[in-house]
Protein backbone atom coordinates (compact mmCIF):
# COMPACT_ATOMS: atom_id res chain seq x y z
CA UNK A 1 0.36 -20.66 42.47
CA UNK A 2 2.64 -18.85 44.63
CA UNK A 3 1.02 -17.62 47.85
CA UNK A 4 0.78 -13.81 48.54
CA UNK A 5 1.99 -14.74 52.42
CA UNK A 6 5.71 -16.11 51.48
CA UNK A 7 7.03 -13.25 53.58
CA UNK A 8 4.54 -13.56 56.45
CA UNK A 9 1.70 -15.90 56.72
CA UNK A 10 -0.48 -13.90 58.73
CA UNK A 11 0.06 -10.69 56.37
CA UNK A 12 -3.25 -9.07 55.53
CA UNK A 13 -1.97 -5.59 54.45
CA UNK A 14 -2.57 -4.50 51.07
CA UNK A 15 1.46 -2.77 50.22
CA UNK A 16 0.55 -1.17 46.80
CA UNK A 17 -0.86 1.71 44.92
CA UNK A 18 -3.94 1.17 42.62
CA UNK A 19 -3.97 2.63 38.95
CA UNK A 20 -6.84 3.22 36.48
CA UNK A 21 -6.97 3.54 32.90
CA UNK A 22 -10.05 3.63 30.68
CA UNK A 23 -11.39 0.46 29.61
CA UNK A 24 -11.82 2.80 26.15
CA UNK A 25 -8.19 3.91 25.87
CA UNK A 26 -7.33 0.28 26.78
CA UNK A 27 -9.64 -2.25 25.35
CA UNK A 28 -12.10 0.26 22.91
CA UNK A 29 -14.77 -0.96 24.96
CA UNK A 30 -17.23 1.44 26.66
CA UNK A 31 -20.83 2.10 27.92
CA UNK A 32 -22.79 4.66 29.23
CA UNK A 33 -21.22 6.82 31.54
CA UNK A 34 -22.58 7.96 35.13
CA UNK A 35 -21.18 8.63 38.25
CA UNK A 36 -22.27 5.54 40.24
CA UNK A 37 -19.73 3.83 42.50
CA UNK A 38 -18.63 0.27 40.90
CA UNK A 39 -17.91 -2.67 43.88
CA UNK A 40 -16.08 -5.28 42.04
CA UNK A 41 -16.62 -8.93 42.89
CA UNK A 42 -13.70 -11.30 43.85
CA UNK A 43 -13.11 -13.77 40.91
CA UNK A 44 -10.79 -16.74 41.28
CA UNK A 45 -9.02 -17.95 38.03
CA UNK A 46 -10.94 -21.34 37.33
CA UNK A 47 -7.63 -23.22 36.94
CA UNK A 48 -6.60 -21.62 40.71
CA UNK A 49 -6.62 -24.28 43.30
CA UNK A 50 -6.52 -22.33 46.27
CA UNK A 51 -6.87 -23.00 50.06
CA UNK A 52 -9.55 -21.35 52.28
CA UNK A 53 -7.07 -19.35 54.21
CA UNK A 54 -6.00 -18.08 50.61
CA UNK A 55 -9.18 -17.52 49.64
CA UNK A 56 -10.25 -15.29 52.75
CA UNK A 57 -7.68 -13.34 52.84
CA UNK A 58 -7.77 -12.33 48.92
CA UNK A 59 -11.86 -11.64 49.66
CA UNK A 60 -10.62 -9.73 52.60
CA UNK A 61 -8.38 -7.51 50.42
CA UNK A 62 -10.85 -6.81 47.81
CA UNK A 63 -13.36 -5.82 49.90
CA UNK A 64 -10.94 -3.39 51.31
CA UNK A 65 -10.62 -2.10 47.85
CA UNK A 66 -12.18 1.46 46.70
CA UNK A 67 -14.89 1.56 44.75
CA UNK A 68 -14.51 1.90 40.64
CA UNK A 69 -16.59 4.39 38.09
CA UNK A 70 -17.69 3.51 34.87
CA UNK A 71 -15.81 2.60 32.18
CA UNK A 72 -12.65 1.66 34.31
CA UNK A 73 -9.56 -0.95 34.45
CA UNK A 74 -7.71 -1.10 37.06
CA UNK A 75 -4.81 -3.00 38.46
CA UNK A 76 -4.31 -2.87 42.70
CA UNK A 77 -1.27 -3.65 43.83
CA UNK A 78 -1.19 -6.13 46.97
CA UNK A 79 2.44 -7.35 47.08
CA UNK A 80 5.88 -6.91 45.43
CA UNK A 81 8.88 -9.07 45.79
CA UNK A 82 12.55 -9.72 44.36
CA UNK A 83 13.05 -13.06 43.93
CA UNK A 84 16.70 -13.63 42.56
CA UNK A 85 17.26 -11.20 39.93
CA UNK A 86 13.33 -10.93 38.64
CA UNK A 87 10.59 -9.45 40.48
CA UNK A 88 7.43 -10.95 41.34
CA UNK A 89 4.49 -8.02 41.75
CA UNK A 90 0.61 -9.33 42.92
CA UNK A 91 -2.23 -7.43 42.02
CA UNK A 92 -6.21 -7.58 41.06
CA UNK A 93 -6.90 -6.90 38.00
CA UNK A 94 -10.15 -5.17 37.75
CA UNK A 95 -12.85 -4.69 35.45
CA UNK A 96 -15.98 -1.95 35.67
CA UNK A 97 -17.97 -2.67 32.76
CA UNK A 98 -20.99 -4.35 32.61
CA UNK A 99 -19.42 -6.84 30.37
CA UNK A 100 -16.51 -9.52 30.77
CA UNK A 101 -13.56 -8.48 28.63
CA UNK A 102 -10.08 -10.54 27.92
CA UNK A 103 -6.92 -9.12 27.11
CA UNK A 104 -3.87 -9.69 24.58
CA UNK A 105 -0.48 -8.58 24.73
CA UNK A 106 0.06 -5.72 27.02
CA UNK A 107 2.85 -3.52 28.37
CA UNK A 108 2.97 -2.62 32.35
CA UNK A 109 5.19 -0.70 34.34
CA UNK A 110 6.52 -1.26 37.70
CA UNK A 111 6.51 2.03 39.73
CA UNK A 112 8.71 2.74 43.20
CA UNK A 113 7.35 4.94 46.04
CA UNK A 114 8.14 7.67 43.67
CA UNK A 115 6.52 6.67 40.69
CA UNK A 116 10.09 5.62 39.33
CA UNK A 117 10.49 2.63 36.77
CA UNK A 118 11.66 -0.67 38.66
CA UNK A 119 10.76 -2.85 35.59
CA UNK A 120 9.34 -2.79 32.36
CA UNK A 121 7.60 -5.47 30.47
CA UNK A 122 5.07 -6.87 28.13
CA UNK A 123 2.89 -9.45 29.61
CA UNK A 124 0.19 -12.00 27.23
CA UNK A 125 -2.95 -11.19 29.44
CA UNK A 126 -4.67 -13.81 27.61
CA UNK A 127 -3.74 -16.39 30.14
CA UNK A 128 -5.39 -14.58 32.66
CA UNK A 129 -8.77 -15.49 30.88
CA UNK A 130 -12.03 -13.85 30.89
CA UNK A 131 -12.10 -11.33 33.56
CA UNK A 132 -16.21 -11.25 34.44
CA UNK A 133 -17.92 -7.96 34.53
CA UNK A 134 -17.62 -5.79 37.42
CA UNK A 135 -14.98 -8.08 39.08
CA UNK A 136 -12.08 -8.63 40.18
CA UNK A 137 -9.16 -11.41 39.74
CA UNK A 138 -5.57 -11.53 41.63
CA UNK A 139 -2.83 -12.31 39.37
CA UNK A 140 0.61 -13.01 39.68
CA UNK A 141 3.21 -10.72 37.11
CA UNK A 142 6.72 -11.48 36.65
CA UNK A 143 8.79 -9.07 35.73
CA UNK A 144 12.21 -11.12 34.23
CA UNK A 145 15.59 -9.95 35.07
CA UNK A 146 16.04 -8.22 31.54
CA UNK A 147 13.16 -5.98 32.21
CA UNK A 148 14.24 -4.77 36.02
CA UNK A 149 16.18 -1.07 35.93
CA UNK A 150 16.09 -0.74 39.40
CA UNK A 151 17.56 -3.25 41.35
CA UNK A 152 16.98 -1.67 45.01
CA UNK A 153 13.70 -0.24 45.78
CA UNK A 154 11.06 -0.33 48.68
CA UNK A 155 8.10 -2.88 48.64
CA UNK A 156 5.97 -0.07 50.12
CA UNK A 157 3.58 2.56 48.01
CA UNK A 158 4.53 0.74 44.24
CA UNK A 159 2.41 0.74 41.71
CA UNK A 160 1.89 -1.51 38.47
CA UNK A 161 0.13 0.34 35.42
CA UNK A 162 -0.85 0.07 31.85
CA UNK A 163 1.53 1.13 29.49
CA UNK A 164 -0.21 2.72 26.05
CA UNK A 165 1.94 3.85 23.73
CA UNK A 166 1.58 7.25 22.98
CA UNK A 167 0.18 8.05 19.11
CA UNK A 168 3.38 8.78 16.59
CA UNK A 169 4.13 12.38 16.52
CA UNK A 170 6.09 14.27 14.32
CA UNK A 171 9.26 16.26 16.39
CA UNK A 172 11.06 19.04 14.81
CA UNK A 173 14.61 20.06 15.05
CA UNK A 174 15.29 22.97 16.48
CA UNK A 175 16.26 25.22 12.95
CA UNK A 176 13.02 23.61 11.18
CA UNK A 177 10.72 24.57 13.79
CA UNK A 178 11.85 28.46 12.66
CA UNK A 179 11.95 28.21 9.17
CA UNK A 180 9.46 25.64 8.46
CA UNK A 181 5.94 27.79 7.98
CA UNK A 182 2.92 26.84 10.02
CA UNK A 183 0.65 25.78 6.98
CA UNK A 184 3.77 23.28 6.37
CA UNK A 185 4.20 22.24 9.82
CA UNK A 186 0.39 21.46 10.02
CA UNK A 187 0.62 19.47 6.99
CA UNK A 188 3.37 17.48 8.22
CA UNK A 189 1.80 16.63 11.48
CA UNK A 190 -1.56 15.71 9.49
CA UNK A 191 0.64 13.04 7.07
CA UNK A 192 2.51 11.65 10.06
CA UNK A 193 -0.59 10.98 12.02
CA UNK A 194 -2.48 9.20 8.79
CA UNK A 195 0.37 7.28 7.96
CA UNK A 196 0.95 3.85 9.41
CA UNK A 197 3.62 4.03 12.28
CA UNK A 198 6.75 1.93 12.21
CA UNK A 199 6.84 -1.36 13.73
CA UNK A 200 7.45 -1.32 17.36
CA UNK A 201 11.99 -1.35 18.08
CA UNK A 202 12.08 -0.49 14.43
CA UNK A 203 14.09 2.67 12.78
CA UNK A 204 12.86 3.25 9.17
CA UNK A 205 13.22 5.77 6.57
CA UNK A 206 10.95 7.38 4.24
CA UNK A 207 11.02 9.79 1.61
CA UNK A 208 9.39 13.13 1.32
CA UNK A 209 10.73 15.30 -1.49
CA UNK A 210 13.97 14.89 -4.01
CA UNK A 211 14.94 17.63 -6.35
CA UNK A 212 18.01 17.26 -8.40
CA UNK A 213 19.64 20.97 -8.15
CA UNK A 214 21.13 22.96 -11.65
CA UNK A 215 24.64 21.96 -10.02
CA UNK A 216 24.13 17.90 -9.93
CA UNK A 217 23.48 17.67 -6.69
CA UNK A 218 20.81 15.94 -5.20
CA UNK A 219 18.49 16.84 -2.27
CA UNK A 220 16.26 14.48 -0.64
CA UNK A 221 14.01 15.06 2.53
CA UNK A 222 13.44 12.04 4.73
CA UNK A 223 11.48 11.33 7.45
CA UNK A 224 13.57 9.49 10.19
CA UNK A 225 10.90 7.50 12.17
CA UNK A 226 11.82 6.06 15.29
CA UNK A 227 9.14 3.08 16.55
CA UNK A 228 11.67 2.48 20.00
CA UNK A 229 10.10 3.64 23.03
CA UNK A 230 13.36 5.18 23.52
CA UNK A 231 15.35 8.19 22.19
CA UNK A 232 18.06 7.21 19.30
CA UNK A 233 20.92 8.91 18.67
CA UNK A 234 22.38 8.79 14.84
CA UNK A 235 25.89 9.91 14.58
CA UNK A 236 26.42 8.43 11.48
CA UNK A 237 24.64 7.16 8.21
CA UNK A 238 25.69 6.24 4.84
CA UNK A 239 22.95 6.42 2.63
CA UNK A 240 21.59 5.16 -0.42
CA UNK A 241 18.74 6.04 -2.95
CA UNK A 242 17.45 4.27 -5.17
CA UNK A 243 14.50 5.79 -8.15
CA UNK A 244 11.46 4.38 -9.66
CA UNK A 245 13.77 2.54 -11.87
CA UNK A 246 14.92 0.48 -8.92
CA UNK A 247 18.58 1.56 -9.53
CA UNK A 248 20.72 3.40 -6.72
CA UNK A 249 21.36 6.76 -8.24
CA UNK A 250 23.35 8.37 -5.18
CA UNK A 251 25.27 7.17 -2.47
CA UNK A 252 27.23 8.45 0.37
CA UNK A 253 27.67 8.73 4.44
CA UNK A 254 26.76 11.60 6.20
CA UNK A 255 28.17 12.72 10.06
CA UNK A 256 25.20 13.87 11.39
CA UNK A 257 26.56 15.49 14.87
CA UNK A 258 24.35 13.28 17.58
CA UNK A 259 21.04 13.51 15.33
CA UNK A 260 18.71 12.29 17.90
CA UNK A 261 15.35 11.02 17.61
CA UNK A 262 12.98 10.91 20.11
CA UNK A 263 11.08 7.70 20.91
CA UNK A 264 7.89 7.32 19.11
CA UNK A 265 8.11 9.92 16.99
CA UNK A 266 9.59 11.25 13.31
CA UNK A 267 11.76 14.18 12.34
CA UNK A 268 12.03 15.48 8.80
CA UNK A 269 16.18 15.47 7.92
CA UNK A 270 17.54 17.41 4.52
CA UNK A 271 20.36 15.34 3.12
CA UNK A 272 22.29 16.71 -0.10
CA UNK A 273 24.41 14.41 -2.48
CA UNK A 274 27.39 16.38 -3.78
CA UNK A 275 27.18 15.69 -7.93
CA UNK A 276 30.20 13.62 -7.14
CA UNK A 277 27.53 11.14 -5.10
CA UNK A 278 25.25 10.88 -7.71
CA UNK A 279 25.59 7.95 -10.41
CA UNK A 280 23.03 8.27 -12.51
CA UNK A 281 22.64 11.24 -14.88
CA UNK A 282 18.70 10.88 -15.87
CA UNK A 283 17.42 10.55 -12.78
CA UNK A 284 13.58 9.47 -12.18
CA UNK A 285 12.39 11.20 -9.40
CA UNK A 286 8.33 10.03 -9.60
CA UNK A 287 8.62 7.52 -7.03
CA UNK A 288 11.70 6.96 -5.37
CA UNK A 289 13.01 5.57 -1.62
CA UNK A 290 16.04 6.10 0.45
CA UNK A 291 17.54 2.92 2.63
CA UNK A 292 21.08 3.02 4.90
CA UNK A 293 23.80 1.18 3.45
CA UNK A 294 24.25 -2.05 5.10
């Protein structure tokens, strides 16, 4: 276990922020609220050999901790370090419920004085076992070098937080949010919400209405859903789509200009197939998909 003095032995200052989340938002779990003052306990990781100087001074910085409320995680920063090209942030990890919890998988961020990223990354929580109700349990997070976007940064006022990703919206371009009508919109926002997102990092496309035009053309609407916790930019696409006979019946690339889509979210693109794209006369439209070209 790394010690929390490496820098200074005798260091008893707490040098980070605290942030709270709701044990609901985070974990589904919750209990009757009220507006009573929560003091967590200290709680050493049973696998945690530590000295007795160690263990004073962590019991000396929780008790300098503020108090909880109901219904709250919370994660307090004590120390934050570079080592080599990762950073190493300390903090208790603390629990309000009546009721130990454990954790998975989780995402934290690594804030600056100014609540800028230093480092992203997802963590398995597991290993920190069961945190006891209405305590508290230091913890060590590593934050590799792949993860750190900030390479200079103060060791003063940072803060470590719970990342939750934010539901799927829909996002509109700019020309559909004045032609699309409201009752349209609405009913657009309602089938991207019920819908199962796509997979986290993952770009998918799927179909909302084809119509094959007097001409030969073909028009297809597709929703371009963007699971990346970042924006993507599409300047190009060839496409394919294939109908409920499983056979591609139009192909072609489209220049889309910098199409970008934000993360987490799905806009609704138009893309017409000249006749001169389309392969397949009798076309059968019931079910259908649309895939890029790989």
């Amino acid at each position: 276990m790394a010690s929390i003095f490496k820098k200074n032995k005798n260091k008893l200052n707490k040098e980070g922020k605290d942030s709270v989340i709701s044990s609901g938002d985070l974990l589904n779990e919750t209990e009757n609220q009220t507006d009573e003052d929560i003091i967590t306990e200290l709680s050493i990781h049973p696998q945690w050999n530590l000295s007795s100087e160690q263990n004073y001074v962590y019991r000396f910085l929780n008790n300098e901790l503020d108090p909880l409320k109901p219904n709250q995680i919370s994660l307090a920063g004590i120390e934050l370090r570079p080592e080599k090209n990762e950073v190493v942030a300390i903090a208790f990890v603390r629990n309000s419920l009546k009721k130990a919890i454990t954790f998975q998988e989780v995402k934290l961020l690594l804030l600056d004085e100014n609540q800028e990223t230093i480092a992203r990354h997802s963590f398995d929580m597991s290993v920190l076992g069961e945190l006891p109700a209405r305590s508290s349990r230091p913890w060590m997070f590593v934050f590799p070098a792949d993860t750190v976007s900030k390479k200079e940064f103060s060791t003063k006022d940072w803060t470590i937080a719970f990342e939750l990703k934010a539901k799927h919206r829909l996002d509109l371009a700019e020309s559909w949010e004045k032609s699309l009508p409201e009752a349209e919109r609405k009913n657009l926002e309602k089938y991207v919400e019920q819908i199962d997102p796509p997979r986290e990092g993952e770009v998918n496309f799927l179909g909302l209405q084809a119509k094959k035009t007097e001409n030969g053309d073909l028009n297809v609407t597709i929703l371009i859903r963007n699971g990346h916790d970042k924006n993507v930019k599409i300047e190009k696409l060839p496409l394919e789509i294939i109908d409920a006979s499983k056979e591609v019946v139009a192909k072609g690339g489209f220049s889309l200009d910098d199409l970008e889509i934000k993360a987490n979210t799905s806009k609704p693109w138009t893309f017409i197939f000249p006749a001169t794209m389309v392969l397949k006369e009798d076309i059968d439209l019931s079910t259908w998909s649309a895939k890029p070209v790989q």
